[in-house]
C-alpha atoms as a PDB file:
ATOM      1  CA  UNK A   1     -15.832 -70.827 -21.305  1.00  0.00           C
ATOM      2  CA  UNK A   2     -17.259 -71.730 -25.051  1.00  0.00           C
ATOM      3  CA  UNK A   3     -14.978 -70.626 -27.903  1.00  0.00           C
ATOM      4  CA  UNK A   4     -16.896 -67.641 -29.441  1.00  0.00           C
ATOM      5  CA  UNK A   5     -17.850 -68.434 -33.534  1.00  0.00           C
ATOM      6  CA  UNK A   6     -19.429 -66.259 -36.236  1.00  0.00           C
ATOM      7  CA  UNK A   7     -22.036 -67.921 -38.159  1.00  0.00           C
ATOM      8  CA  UNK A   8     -19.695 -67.528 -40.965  1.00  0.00           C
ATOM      9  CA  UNK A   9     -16.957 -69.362 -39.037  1.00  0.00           C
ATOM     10  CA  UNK A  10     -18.705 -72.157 -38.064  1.00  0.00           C
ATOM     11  CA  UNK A  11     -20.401 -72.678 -41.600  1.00  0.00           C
ATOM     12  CA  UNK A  12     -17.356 -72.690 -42.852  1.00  0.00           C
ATOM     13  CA  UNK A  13     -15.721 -75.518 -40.707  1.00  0.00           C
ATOM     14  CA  UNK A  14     -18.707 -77.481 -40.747  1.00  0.00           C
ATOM     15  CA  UNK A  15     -18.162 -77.395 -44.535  1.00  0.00           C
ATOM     16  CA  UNK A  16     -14.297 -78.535 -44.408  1.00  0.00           C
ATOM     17  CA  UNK A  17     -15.784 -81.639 -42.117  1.00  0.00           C
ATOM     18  CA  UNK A  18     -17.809 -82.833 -44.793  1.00  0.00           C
ATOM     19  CA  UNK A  19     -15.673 -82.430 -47.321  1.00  0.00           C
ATOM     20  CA  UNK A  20     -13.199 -84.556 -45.040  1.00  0.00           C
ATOM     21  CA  UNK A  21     -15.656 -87.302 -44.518  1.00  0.00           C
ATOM     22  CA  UNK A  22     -17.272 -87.542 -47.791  1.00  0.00           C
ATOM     23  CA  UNK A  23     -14.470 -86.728 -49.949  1.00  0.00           C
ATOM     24  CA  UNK A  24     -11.280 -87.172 -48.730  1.00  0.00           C
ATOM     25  CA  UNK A  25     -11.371 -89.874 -46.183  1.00  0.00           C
ATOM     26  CA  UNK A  26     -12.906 -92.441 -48.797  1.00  0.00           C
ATOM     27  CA  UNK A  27     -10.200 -91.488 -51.226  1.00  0.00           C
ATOM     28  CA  UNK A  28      -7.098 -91.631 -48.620  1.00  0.00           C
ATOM     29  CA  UNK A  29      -9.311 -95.540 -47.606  1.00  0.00           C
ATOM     30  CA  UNK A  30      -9.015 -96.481 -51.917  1.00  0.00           C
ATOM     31  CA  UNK A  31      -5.357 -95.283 -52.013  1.00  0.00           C
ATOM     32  CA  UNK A  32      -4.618 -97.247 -48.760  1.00  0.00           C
ATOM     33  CA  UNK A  33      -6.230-100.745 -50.538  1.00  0.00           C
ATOM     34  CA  UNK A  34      -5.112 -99.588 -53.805  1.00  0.00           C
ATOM     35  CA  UNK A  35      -1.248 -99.494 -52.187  1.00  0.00           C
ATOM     36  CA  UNK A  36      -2.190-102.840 -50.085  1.00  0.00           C
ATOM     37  CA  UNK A  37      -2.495-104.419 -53.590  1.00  0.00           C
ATOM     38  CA  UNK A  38       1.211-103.443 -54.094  1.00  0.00           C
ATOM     39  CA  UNK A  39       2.645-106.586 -52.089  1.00  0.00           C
ATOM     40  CA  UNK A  40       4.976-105.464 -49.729  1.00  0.00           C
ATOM     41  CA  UNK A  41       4.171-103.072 -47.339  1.00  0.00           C
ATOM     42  CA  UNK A  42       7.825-102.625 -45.156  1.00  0.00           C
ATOM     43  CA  UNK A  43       8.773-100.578 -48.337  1.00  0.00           C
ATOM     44  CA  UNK A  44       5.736 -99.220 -49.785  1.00  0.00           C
ATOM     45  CA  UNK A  45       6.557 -95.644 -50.001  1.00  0.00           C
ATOM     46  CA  UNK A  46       2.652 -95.455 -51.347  1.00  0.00           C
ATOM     47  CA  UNK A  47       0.917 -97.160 -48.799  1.00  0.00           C
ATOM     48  CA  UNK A  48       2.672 -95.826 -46.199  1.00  0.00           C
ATOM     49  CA  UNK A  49       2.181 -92.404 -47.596  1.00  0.00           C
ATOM     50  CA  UNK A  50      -1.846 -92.576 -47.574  1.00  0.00           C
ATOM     51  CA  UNK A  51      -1.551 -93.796 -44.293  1.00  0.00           C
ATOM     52  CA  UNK A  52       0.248 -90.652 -43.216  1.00  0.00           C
ATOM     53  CA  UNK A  53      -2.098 -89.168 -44.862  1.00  0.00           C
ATOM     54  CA  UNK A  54      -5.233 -90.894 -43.178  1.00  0.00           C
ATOM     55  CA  UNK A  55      -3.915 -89.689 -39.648  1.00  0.00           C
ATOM     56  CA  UNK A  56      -3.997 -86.432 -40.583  1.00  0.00           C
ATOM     57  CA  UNK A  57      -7.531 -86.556 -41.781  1.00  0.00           C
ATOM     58  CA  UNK A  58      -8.383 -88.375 -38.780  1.00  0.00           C
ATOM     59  CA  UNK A  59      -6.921 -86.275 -36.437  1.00  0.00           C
ATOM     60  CA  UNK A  60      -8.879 -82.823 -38.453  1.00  0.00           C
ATOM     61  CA  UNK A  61     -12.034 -84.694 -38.434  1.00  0.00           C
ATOM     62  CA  UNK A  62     -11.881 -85.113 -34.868  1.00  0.00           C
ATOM     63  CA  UNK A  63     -10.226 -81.737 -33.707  1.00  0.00           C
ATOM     64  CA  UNK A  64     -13.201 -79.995 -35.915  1.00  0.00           C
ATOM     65  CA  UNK A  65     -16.340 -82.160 -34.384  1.00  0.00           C
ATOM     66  CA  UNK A  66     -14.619 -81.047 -30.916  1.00  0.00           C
ATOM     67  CA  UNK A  67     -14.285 -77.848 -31.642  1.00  0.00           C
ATOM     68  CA  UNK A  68     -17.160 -77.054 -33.357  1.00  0.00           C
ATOM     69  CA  UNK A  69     -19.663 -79.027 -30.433  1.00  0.00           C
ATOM     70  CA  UNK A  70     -18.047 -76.572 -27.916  1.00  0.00           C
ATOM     71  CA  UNK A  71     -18.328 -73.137 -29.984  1.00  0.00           C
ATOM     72  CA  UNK A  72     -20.610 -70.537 -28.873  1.00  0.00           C
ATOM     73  CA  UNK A  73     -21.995 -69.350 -32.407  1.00  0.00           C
ATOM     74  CA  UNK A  74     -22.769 -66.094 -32.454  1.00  0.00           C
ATOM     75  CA  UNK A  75     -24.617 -64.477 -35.311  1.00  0.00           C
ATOM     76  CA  UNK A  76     -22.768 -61.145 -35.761  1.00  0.00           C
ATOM     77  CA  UNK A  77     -26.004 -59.601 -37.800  1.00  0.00           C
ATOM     78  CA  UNK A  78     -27.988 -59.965 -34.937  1.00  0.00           C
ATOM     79  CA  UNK A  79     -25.783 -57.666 -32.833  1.00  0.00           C
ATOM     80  CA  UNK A  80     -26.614 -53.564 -32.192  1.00  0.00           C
ATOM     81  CA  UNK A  81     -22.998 -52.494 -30.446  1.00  0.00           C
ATOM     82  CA  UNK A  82     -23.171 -49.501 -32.619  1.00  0.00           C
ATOM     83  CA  UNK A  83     -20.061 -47.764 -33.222  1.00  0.00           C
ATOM     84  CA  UNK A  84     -18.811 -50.012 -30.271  1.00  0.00           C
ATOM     85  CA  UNK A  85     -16.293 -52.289 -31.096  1.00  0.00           C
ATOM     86  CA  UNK A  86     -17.436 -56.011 -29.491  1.00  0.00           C
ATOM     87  CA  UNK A  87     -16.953 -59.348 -31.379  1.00  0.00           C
ATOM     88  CA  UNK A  88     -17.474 -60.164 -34.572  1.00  0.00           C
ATOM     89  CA  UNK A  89     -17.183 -56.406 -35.805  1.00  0.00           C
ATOM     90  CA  UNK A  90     -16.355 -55.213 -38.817  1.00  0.00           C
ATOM     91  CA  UNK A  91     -12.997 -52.524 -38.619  1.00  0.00           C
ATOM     92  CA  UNK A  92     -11.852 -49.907 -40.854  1.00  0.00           C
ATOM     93  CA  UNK A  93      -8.115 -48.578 -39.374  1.00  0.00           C
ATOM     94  CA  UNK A  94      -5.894 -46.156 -40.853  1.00  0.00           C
ATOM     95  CA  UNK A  95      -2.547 -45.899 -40.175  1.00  0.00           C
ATOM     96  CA  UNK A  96      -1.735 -42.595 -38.823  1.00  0.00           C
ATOM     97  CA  UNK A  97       1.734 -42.353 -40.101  1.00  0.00           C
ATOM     98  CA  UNK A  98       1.027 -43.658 -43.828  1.00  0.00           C
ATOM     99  CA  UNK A  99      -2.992 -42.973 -44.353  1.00  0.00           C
ATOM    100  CA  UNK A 100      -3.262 -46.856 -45.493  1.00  0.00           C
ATOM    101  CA  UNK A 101      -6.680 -48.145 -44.333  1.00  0.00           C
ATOM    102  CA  UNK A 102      -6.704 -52.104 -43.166  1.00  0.00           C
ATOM    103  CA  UNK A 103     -10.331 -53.335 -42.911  1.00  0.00           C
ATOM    104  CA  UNK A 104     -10.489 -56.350 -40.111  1.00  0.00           C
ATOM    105  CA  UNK A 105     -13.360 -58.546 -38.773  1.00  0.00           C
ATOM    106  CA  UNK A 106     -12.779 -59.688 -35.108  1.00  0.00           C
ATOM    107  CA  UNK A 107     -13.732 -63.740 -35.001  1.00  0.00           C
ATOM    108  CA  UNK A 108     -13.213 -66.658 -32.763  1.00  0.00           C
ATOM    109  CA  UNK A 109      -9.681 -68.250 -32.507  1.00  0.00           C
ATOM    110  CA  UNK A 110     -11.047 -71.376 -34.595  1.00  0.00           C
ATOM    111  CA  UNK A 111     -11.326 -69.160 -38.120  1.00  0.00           C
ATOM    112  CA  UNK A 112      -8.943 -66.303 -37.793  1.00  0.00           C
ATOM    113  CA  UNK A 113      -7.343 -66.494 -41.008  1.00  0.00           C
ATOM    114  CA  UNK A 114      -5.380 -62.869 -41.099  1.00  0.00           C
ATOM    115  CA  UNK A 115      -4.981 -63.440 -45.079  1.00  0.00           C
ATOM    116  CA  UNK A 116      -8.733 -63.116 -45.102  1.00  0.00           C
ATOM    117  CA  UNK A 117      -8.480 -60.556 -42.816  1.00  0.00           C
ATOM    118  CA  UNK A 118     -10.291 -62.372 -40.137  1.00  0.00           C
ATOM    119  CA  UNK A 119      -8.390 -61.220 -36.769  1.00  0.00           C
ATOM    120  CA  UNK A 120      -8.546 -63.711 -33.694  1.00  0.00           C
ATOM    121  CA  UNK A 121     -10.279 -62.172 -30.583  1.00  0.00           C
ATOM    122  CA  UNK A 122      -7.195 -62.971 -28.554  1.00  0.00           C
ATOM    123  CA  UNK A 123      -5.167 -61.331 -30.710  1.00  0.00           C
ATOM    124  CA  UNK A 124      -3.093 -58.430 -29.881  1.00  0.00           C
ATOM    125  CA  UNK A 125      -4.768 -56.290 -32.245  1.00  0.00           C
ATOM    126  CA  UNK A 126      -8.625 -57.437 -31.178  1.00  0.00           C
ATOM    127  CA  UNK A 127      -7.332 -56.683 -27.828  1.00  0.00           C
ATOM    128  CA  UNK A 128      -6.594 -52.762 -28.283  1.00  0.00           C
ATOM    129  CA  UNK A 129      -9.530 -52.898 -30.408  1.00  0.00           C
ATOM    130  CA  UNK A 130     -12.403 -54.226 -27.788  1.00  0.00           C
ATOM    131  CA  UNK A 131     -14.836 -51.416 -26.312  1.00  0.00           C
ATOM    132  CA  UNK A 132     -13.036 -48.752 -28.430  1.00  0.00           C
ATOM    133  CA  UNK A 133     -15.688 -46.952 -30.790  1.00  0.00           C
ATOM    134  CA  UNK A 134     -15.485 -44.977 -34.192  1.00  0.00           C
ATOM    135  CA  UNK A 135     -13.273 -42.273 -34.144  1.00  0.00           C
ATOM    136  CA  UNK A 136     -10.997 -43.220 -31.949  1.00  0.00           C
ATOM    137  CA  UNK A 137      -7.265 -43.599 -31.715  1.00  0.00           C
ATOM    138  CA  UNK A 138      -5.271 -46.724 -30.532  1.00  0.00           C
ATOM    139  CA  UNK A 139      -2.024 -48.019 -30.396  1.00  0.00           C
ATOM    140  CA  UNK A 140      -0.989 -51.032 -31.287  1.00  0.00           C
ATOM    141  CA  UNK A 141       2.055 -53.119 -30.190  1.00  0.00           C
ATOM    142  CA  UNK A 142       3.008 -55.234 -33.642  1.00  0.00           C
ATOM    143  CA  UNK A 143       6.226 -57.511 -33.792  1.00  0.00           C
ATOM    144  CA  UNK A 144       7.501 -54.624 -36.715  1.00  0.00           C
ATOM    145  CA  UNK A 145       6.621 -52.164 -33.559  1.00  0.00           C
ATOM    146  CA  UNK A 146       4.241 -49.524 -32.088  1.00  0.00           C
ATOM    147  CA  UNK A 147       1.614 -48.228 -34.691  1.00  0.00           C
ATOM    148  CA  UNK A 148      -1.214 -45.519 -34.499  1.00  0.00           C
ATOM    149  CA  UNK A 149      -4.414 -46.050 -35.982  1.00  0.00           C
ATOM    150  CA  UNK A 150      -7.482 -43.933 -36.123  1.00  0.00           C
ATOM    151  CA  UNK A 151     -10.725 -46.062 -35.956  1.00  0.00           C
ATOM    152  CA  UNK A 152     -12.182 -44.639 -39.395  1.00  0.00           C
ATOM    153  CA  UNK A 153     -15.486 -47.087 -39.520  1.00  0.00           C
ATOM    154  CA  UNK A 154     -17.149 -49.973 -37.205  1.00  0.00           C
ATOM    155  CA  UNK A 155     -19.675 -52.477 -38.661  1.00  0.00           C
ATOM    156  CA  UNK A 156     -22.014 -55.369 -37.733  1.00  0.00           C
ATOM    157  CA  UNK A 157     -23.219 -58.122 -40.333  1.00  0.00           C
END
């Protein structure tokens, strides 16, 4: 099965790969010759360093390309769930206990970021969440425990 992607998601990545290869892989490849130019490279703390540094680039460059030539993109605007809650939507909880509304968008596992919130499909939340619609109550199992939300709002785009 294809990793699902927003259109958001995968602009987004695409994005970070280009700023890997055209800015930060020719600056890790100056710092590399730049440390080279050092002498001694047993105990080049610099050199070995950017090095370090290049495998990590390499290895995001080439986890990203992968991941992003077997994503299903998905263009969340063009969806009509209604108040059904499918991928990509848009969710307004509220805690029953404490009133306090969260607002989440489901996405693909590739650019959950829960900071942003941006919830991962396979997450335990997307997964009470899935086929419920507006209005509804759901339960949640969190690591701080059980909590009951009402869905107040469910939106597309």
């Amino acid at each position: 099965m294809r990793a699902p992607l927003t259109t958001q998601g995968a602009q987004r990545l695409r994005a970070e790969l280009e700023e890997l290869k055209s800015v930060q892989r020719p600056a890790v490849i100056n710092a590399i010759a730049e440390a080279r130019a050092h002498g001694d490279l047993k105990e080049n703390a610099e050199y070995h360093a950017a090095r370090e540094q290049q495998g990590f680039i390499e290895g995001r460059i080439k986890q990203l390309e992968a991941e992003l030539s077997h994503a299903q993109v998905i263009d969340v605007s063009t969806l009509n769930a209604g108040s059904k809650i499918v991928f990509g939507a848009n969710v307004t909880l509220a805690d029953m206990e404490t009133d306090e509304e969260r607002r989440y968008q489901i996405v693909g596992d590739l650019e959950a970021d829960i900071k942003q919130g941006l919830i991962a499909i396979s997450s335990p939340v997307a997964r009470a969440l899935i086929g419920k619609h507006e209005g509804d109550s759901v339960t949640i199992e969190a690591p701080g425990g059980t909590r009951e939300y009402e869905i107040i709002a469910v939106a597309y785009g």
